[in-house]
Protein backbone atom coordinates (compact mmCIF):
# COMPACT_ATOMS: atom_id res chain seq x y z
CA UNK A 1 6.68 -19.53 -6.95
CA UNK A 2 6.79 -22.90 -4.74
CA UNK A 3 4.80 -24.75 -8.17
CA UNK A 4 7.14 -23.34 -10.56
CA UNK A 5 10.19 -24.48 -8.01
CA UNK A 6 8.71 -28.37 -8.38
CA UNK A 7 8.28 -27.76 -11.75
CA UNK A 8 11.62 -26.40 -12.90
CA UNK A 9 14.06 -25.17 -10.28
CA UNK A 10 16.16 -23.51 -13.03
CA UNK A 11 13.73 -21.56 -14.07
CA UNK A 12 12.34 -20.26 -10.67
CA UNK A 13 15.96 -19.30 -10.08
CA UNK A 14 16.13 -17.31 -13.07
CA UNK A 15 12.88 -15.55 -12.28
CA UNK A 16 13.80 -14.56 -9.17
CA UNK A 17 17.30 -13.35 -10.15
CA UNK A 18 15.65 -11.74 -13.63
CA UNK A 19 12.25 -10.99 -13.25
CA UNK A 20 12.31 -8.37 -15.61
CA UNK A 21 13.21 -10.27 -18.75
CA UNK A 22 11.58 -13.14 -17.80
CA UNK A 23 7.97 -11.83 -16.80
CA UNK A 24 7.19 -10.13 -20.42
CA UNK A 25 7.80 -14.19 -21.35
CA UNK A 26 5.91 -15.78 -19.40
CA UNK A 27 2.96 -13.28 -20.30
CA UNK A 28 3.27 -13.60 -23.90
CA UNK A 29 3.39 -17.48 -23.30
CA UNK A 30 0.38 -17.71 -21.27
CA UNK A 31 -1.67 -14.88 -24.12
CA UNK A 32 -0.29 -18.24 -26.89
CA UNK A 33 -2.06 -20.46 -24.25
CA UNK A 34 -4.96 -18.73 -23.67
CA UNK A 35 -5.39 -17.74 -27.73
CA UNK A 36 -5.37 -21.51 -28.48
CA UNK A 37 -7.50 -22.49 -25.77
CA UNK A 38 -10.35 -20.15 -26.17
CA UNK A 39 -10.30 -20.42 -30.09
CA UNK A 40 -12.69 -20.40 -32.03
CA UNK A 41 -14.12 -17.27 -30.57
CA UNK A 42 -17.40 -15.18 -30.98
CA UNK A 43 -17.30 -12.14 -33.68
CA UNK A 44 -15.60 -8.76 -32.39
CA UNK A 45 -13.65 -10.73 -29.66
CA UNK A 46 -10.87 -12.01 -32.01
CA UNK A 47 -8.36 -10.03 -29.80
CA UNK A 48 -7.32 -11.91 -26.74
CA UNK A 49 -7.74 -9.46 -23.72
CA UNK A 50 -4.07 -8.56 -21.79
CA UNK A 51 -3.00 -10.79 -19.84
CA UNK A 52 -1.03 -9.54 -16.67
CA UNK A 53 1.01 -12.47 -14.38
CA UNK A 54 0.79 -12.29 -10.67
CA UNK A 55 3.41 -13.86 -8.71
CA UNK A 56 2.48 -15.49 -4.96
CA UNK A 57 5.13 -16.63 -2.44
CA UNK A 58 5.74 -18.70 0.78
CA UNK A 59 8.88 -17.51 1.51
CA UNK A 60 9.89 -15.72 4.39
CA UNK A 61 9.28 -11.78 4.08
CA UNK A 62 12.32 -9.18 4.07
CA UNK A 63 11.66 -5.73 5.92
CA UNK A 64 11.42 -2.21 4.06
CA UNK A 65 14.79 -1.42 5.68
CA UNK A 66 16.89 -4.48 5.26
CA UNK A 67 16.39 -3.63 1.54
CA UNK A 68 19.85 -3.47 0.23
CA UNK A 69 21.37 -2.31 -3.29
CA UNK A 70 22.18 -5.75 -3.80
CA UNK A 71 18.89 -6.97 -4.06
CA UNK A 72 17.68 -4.12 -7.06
CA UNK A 73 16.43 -5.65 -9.77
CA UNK A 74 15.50 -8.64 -8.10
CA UNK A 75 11.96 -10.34 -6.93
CA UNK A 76 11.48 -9.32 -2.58
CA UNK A 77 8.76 -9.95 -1.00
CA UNK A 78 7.93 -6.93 1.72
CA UNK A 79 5.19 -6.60 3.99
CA UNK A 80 3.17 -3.37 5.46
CA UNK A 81 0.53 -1.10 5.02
CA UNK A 82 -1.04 0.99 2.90
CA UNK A 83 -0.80 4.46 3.82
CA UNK A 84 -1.49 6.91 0.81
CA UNK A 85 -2.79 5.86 -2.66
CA UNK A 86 -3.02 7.78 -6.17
CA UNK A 87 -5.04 8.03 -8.42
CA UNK A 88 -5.16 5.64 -11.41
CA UNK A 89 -3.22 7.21 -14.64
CA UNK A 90 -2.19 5.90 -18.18
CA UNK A 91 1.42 5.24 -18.62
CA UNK A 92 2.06 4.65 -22.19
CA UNK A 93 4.06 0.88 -23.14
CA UNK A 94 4.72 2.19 -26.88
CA UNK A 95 5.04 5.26 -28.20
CA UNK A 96 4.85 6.80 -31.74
CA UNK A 97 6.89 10.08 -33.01
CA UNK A 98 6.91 12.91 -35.28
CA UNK A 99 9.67 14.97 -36.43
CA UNK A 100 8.58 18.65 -36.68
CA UNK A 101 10.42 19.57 -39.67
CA UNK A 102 10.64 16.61 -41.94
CA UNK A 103 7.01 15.61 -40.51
CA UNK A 104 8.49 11.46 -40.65
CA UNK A 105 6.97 9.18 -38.36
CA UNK A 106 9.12 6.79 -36.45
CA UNK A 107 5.81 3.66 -35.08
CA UNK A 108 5.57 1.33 -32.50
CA UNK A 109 8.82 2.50 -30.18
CA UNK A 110 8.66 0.45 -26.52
CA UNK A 111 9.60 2.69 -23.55
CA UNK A 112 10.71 0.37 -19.86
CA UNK A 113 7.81 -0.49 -17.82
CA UNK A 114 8.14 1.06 -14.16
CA UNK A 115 8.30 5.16 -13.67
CA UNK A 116 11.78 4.97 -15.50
CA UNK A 117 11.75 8.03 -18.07
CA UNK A 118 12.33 8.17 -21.86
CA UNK A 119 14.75 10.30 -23.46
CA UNK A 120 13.49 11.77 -27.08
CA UNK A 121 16.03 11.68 -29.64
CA UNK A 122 18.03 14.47 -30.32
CA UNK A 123 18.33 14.71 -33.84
CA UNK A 124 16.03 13.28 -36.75
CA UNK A 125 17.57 10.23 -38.57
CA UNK A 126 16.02 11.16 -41.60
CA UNK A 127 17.92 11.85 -45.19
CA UNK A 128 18.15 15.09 -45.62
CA UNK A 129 19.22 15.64 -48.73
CA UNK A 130 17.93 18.72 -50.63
CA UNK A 131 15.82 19.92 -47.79
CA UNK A 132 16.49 21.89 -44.95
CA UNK A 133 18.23 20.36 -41.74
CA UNK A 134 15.79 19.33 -39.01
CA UNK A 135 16.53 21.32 -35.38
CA UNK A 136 17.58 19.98 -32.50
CA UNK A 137 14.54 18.07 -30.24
CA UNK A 138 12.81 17.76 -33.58
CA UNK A 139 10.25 14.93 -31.98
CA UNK A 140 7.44 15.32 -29.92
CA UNK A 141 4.15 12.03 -29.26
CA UNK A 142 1.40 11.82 -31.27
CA UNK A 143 -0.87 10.58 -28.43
CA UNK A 144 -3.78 8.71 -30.25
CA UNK A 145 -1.08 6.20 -32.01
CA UNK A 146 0.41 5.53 -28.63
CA UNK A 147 -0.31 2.48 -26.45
CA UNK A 148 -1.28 3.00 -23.30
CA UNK A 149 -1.65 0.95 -19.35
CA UNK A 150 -3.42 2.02 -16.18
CA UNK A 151 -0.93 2.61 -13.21
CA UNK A 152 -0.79 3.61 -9.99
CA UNK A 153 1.11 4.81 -7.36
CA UNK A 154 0.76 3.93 -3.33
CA UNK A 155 3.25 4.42 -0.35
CA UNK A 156 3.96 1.10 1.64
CA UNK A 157 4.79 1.96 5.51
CA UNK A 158 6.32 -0.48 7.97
CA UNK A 159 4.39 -2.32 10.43
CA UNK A 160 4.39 -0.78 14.08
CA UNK A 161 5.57 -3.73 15.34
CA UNK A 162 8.37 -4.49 13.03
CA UNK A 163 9.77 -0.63 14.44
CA UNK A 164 12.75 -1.01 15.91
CA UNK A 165 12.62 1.26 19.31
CA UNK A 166 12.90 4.81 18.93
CA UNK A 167 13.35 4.64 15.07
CA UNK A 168 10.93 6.22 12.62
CA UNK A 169 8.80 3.78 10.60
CA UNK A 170 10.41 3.83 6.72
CA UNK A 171 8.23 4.10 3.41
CA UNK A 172 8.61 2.40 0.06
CA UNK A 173 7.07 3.63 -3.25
CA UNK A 174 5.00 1.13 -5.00
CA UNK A 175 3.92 1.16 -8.35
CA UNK A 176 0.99 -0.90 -9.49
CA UNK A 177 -0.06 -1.34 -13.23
CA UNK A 178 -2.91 -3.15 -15.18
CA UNK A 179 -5.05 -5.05 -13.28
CA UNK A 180 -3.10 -4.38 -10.15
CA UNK A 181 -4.94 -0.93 -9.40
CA UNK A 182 -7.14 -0.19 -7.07
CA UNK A 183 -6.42 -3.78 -5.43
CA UNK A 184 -6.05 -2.00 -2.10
CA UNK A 185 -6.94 1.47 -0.48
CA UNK A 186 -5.06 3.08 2.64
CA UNK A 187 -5.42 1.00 5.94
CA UNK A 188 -4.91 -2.30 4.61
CA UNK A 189 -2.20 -4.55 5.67
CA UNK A 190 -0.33 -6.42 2.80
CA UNK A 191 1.98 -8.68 1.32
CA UNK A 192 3.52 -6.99 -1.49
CA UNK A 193 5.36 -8.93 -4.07
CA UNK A 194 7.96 -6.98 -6.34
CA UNK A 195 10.76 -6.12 -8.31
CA UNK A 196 13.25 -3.90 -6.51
CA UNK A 197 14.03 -0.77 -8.80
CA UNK A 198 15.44 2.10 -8.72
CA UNK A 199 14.53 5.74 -10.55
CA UNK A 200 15.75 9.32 -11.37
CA UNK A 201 15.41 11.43 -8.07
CA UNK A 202 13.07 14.44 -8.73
CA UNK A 203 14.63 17.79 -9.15
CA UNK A 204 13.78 20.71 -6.90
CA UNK A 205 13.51 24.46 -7.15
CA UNK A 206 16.88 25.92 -6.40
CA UNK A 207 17.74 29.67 -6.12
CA UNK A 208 16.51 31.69 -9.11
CA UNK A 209 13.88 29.47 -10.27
CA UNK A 210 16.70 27.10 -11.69
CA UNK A 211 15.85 23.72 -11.37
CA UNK A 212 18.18 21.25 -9.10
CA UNK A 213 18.76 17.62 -9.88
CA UNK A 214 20.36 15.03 -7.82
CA UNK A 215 23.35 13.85 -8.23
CA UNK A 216 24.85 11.64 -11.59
CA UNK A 217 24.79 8.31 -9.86
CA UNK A 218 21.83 9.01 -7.20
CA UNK A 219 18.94 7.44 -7.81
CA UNK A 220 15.96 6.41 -5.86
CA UNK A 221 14.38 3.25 -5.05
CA UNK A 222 10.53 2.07 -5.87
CA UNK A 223 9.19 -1.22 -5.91
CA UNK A 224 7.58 -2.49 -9.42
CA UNK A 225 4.51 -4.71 -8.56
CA UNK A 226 3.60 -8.41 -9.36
CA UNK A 227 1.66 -9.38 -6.85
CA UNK A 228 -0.53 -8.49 -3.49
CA UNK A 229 -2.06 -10.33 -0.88
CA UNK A 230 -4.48 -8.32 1.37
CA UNK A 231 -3.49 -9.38 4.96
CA UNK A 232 -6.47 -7.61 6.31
CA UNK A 233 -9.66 -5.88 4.26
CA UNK A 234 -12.74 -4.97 6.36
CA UNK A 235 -14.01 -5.66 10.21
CA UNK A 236 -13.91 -8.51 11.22
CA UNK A 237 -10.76 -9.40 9.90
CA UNK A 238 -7.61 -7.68 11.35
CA UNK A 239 -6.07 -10.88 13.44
CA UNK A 240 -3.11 -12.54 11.49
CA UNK A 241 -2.00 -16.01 11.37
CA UNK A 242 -3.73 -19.34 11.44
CA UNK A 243 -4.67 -21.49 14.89
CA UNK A 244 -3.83 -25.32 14.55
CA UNK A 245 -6.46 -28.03 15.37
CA UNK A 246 -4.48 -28.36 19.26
CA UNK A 247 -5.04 -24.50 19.71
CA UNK A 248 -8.68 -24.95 18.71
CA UNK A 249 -9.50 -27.79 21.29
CA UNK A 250 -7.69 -25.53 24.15
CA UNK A 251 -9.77 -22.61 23.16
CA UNK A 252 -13.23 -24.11 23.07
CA UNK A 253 -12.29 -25.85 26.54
CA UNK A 254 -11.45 -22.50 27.28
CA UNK A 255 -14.40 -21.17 26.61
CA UNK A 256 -16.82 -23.83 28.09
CA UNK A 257 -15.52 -23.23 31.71
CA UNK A 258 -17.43 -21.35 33.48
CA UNK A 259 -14.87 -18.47 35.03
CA UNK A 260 -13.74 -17.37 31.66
CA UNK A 261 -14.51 -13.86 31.76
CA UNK A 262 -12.66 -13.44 34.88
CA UNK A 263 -9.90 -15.73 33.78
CA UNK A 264 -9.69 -13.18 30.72
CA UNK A 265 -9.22 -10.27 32.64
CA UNK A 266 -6.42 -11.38 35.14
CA UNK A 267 -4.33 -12.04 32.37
CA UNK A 268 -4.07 -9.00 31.11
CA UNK A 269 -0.81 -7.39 32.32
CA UNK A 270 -0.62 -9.55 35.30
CA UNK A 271 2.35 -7.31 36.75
CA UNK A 272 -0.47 -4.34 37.41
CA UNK A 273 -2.24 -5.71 40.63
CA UNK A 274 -6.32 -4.54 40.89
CA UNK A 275 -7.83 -2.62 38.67
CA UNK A 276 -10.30 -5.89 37.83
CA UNK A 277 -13.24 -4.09 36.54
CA UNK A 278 -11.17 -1.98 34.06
CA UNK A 279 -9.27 -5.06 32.92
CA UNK A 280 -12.89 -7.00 32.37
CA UNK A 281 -13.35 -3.58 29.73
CA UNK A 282 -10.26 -4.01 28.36
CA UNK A 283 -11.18 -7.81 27.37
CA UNK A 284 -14.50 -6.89 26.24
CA UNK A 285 -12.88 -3.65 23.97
CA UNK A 286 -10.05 -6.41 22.81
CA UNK A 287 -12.76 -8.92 22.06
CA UNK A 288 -15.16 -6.72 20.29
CA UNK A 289 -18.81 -8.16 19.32
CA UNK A 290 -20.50 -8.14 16.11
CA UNK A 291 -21.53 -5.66 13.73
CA UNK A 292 -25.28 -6.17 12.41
CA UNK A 293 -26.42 -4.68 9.16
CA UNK A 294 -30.48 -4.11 9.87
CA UNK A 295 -32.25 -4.17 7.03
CA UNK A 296 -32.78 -0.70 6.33
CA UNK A 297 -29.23 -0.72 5.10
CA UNK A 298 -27.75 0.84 8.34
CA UNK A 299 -25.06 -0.39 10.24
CA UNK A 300 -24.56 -1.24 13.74
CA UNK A 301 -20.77 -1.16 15.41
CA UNK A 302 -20.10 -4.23 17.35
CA UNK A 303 -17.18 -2.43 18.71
CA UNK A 304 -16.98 -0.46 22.48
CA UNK A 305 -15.07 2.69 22.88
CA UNK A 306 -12.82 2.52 26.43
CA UNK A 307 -12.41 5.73 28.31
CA UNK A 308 -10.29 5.10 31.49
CA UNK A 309 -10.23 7.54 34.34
CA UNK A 310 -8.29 8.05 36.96
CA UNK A 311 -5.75 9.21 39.78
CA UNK A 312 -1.94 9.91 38.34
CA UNK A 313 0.23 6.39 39.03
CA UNK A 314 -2.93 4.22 38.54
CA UNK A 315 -0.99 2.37 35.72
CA UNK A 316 -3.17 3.78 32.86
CA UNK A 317 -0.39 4.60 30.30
CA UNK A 318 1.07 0.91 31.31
CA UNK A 319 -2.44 -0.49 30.22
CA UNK A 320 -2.32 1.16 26.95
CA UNK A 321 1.05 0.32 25.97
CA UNK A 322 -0.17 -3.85 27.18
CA UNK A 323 -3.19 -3.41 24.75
CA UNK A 324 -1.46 -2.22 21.69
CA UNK A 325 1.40 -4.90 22.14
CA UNK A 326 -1.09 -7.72 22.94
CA UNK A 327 -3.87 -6.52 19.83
CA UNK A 328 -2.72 -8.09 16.36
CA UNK A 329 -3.26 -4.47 14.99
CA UNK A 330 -2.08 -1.39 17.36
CA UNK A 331 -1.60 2.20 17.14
CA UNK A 332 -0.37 3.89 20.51
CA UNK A 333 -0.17 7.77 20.42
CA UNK A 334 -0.36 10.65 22.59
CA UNK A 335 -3.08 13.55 23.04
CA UNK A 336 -0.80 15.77 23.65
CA UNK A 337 0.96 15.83 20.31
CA UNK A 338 -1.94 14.81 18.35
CA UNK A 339 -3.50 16.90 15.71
CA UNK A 340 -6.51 16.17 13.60
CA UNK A 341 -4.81 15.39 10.59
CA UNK A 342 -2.37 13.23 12.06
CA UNK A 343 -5.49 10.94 13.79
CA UNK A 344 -7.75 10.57 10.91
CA UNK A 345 -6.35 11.56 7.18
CA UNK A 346 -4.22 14.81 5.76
CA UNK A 347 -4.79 15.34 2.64
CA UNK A 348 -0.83 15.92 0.65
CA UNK A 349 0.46 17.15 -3.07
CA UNK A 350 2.08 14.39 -4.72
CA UNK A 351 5.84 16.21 -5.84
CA UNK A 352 5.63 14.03 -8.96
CA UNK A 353 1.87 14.98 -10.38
CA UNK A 354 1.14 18.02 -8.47
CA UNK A 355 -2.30 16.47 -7.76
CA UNK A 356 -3.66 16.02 -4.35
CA UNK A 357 -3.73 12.69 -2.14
CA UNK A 358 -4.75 11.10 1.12
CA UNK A 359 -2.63 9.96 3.79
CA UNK A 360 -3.96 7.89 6.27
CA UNK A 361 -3.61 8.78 10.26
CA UNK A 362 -3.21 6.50 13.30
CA UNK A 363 -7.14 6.02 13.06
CA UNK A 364 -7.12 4.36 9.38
CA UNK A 365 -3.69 2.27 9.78
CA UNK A 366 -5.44 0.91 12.88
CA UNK A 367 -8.60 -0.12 10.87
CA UNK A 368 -9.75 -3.64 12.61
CA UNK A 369 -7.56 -3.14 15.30
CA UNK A 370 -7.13 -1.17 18.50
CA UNK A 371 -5.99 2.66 18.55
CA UNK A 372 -4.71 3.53 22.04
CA UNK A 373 -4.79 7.33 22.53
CA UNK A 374 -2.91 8.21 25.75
CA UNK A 375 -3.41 11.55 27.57
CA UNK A 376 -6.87 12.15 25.92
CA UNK A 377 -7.72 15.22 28.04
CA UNK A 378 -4.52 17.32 27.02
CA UNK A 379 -5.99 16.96 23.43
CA UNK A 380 -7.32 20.14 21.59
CA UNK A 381 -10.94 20.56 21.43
CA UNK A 382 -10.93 20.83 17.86
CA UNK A 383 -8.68 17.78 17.34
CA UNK A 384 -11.30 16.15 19.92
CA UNK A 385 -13.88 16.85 17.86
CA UNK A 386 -12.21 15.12 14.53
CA UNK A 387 -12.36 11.82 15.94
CA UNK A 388 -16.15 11.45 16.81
CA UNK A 389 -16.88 10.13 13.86
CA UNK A 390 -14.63 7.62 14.07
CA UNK A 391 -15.64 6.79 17.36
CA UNK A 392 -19.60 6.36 16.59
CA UNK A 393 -19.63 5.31 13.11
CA UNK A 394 -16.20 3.68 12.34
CA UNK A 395 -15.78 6.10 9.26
CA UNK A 396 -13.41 8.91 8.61
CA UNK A 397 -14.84 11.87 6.09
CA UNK A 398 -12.65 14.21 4.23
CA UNK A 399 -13.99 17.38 2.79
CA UNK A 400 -11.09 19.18 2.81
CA UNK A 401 -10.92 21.94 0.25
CA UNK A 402 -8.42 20.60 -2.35
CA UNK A 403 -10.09 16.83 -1.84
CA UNK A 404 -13.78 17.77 -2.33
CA UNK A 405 -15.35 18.55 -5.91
CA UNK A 406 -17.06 21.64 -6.70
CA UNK A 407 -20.32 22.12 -6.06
């Protein structure tokens, strides 16, 4: 957005203000560009392929829950993570109808991108003169002469650390299309780039099987997709931000002295006096080492689990809640009201497809970070058990009946 500023303010303006007129432009000028450049072309490839534009900013990020109704319809730029993904779908762009009585054919009708519906007409425009009168809802699709996109549909949670204190962490609805699917899976930390929009809420079972709407003027909000920047995608790579060429002298001086270790570990939580060994573990956990792939294909962890022991008052919890605030990426919860599901994945219905989905637990949105897990022996045994896995290999299975194929 910052090139297109130098290039024409104007026009950057108007993006941001109208992204949803101006994108399908800007797409259909690049598919001129790219039909001139690559001409002439082989035979069979006389089609240009799609061409889908992603937007990238520098600005400043807004939070899920400064989002205001002024701001619908217009580019935002949110960041989060990725906590539950769908499946990828076809969404048709253009649709072609039939009447049932008159059997006419109406081509080529576009439908709004986004999950906004499409109302069939009513009535058939037909002449109907010396024939009998269509019915009412006389069209219905005729699915091979429709046109067709892959979408998607993910839930974007607020960082832990952009929580306000004692408030519950907010969701947005994303919707990804095109070459935007499958860009990131649950546990990733993002940038997400968008147009603010709003849909029909869904309706909901009400007494006698009838089925209840929301209200005329209700509608709920979703974010429309143009762009993603994975923050974080794999070990190794869960610290954020960038260290300037001063920082990088101090740390390698740092690092040449010879008390370093010990240096380390006396500045974590320097309020708590003692405990020296335990906070030389915590720097080694915080530091981590580095994973080796042998080359049978197996993987090492270069990553130390931390159990920490002790008398009640020994400043354990206080440890904890240092290490989650200090570690780029930290999860704190308790044993005590800590299930299974809620550490490693539940698997959920989506209300809008009926089909099944994963949600992510504290385990997964802590991926390449630190998960701090306080009051481990009040824990079930059989919630316990769920997070070995996690623990030795730094994986999480699912074979949960509805998420598992058949046999």
């Amino acid at each position: 957005m910052e090139d297109l500023a130098s290039f024409d303010e104007d026009l950057s303006d108007c993006l941001y203000k109208l992204p949803s007129e101006n994108l399908p432009m800007l797409e259909e000028a690049a598919q001129e560009v790219a039909d001139e450049v690559t001409r002439p072309r082989p035979v069979g490839e006389e089609v240009v392929q799609d061409i889908q534009v992603m937007l990238k900013s520098d600005a400043h990020p807004a939070s899920i829950r400064n989002l205001k109704s002024e701001q619908v319809s217009r580019l935002v730029k949110i960041p989060g993570i990725i906590i539950s993904s769908t499946a990828v779908r076809a969404k048709a762009t253009r649709v072609c109808l039939q009447c049932r009585g008159c059997r006419s054919v109406i081509s080529n009708i576009p439908l709004p991108p986004g999950l906004q519906g499409y109302a069939l007409p009513r009535k058939c425009n037909t002449e109907q003169a010396g024939r009998v009168k269509c019915p009412v809802d006389p069209y219905f699709i005729i699915p091979d002469r429709c046109v067709c996109v892959d979408f998607q549909t993910q839930r974007l949670q607020e960082s832990p650390d952009a929580v306000p204190h004692g408030e519950m962490p907010r969701h947005l609805q994303l919707y990804c299309d095109r070459y935007l699917c499958d860009r990131v899976v649950p546990g990733n930390r993002v940038t997400v780039m968008g147009i603010y929009s709003i849909k029909k809420g869904a309706q909901t079972k009400a007494k006698g099987g009838r089925e209840k709407g929301a209200g005329v003027g209700i509608r709920s909000s979703y974010l429309r997709v143009v762009g993603i920047q994975v923050n974080t995608e794999g070990a190794g790579r869960g610290a954020t931000g960038s260290v300037t060429p001063q920082e990088e002298e101090e740390l390698r001086a740092l690092a040449a002295s010879p008390s370093v270790y010990l240096s380390l570990a006396r500045s974590l939580a320097p309020s708590i006096y003692g405990s020296e060994d335990l906070k030389k573990a915590i720097a080694c956990l915080l530091f981590g080492g580095s994973r080796k792939r042998l080359p049978d294909g197996l993987t090492r962890r270069g990553d130390i689990n931390l159990l920490m022991l002790g008398d009640p008052g020994t400043a354990k919890s206080q440890l904890l809640k240092f290490v989650e605030r200090c570690s780029p990426i930290g999860v704190y919860t308790s044993g005590k009201g800590s299930s299974a599901a809620g550490l490693t994945a539940s698997v959920l219905r989506d209300p809008h497809t009926r089909g099944f989905v994963m949600e992510g637990g504290a385990m997964v949105l802590a991926d390449g970070g630190v998960v701090c897990i306080d009051e481990f022996d009040k824990m079930r045994e059989d919630d316990r058990v769920a997070i070995h896995e996690a623990m030795e290999q730094q994986t999480i299975s699912i074979a949960k009946r509805p998420a598992s194929p058949p046999p």
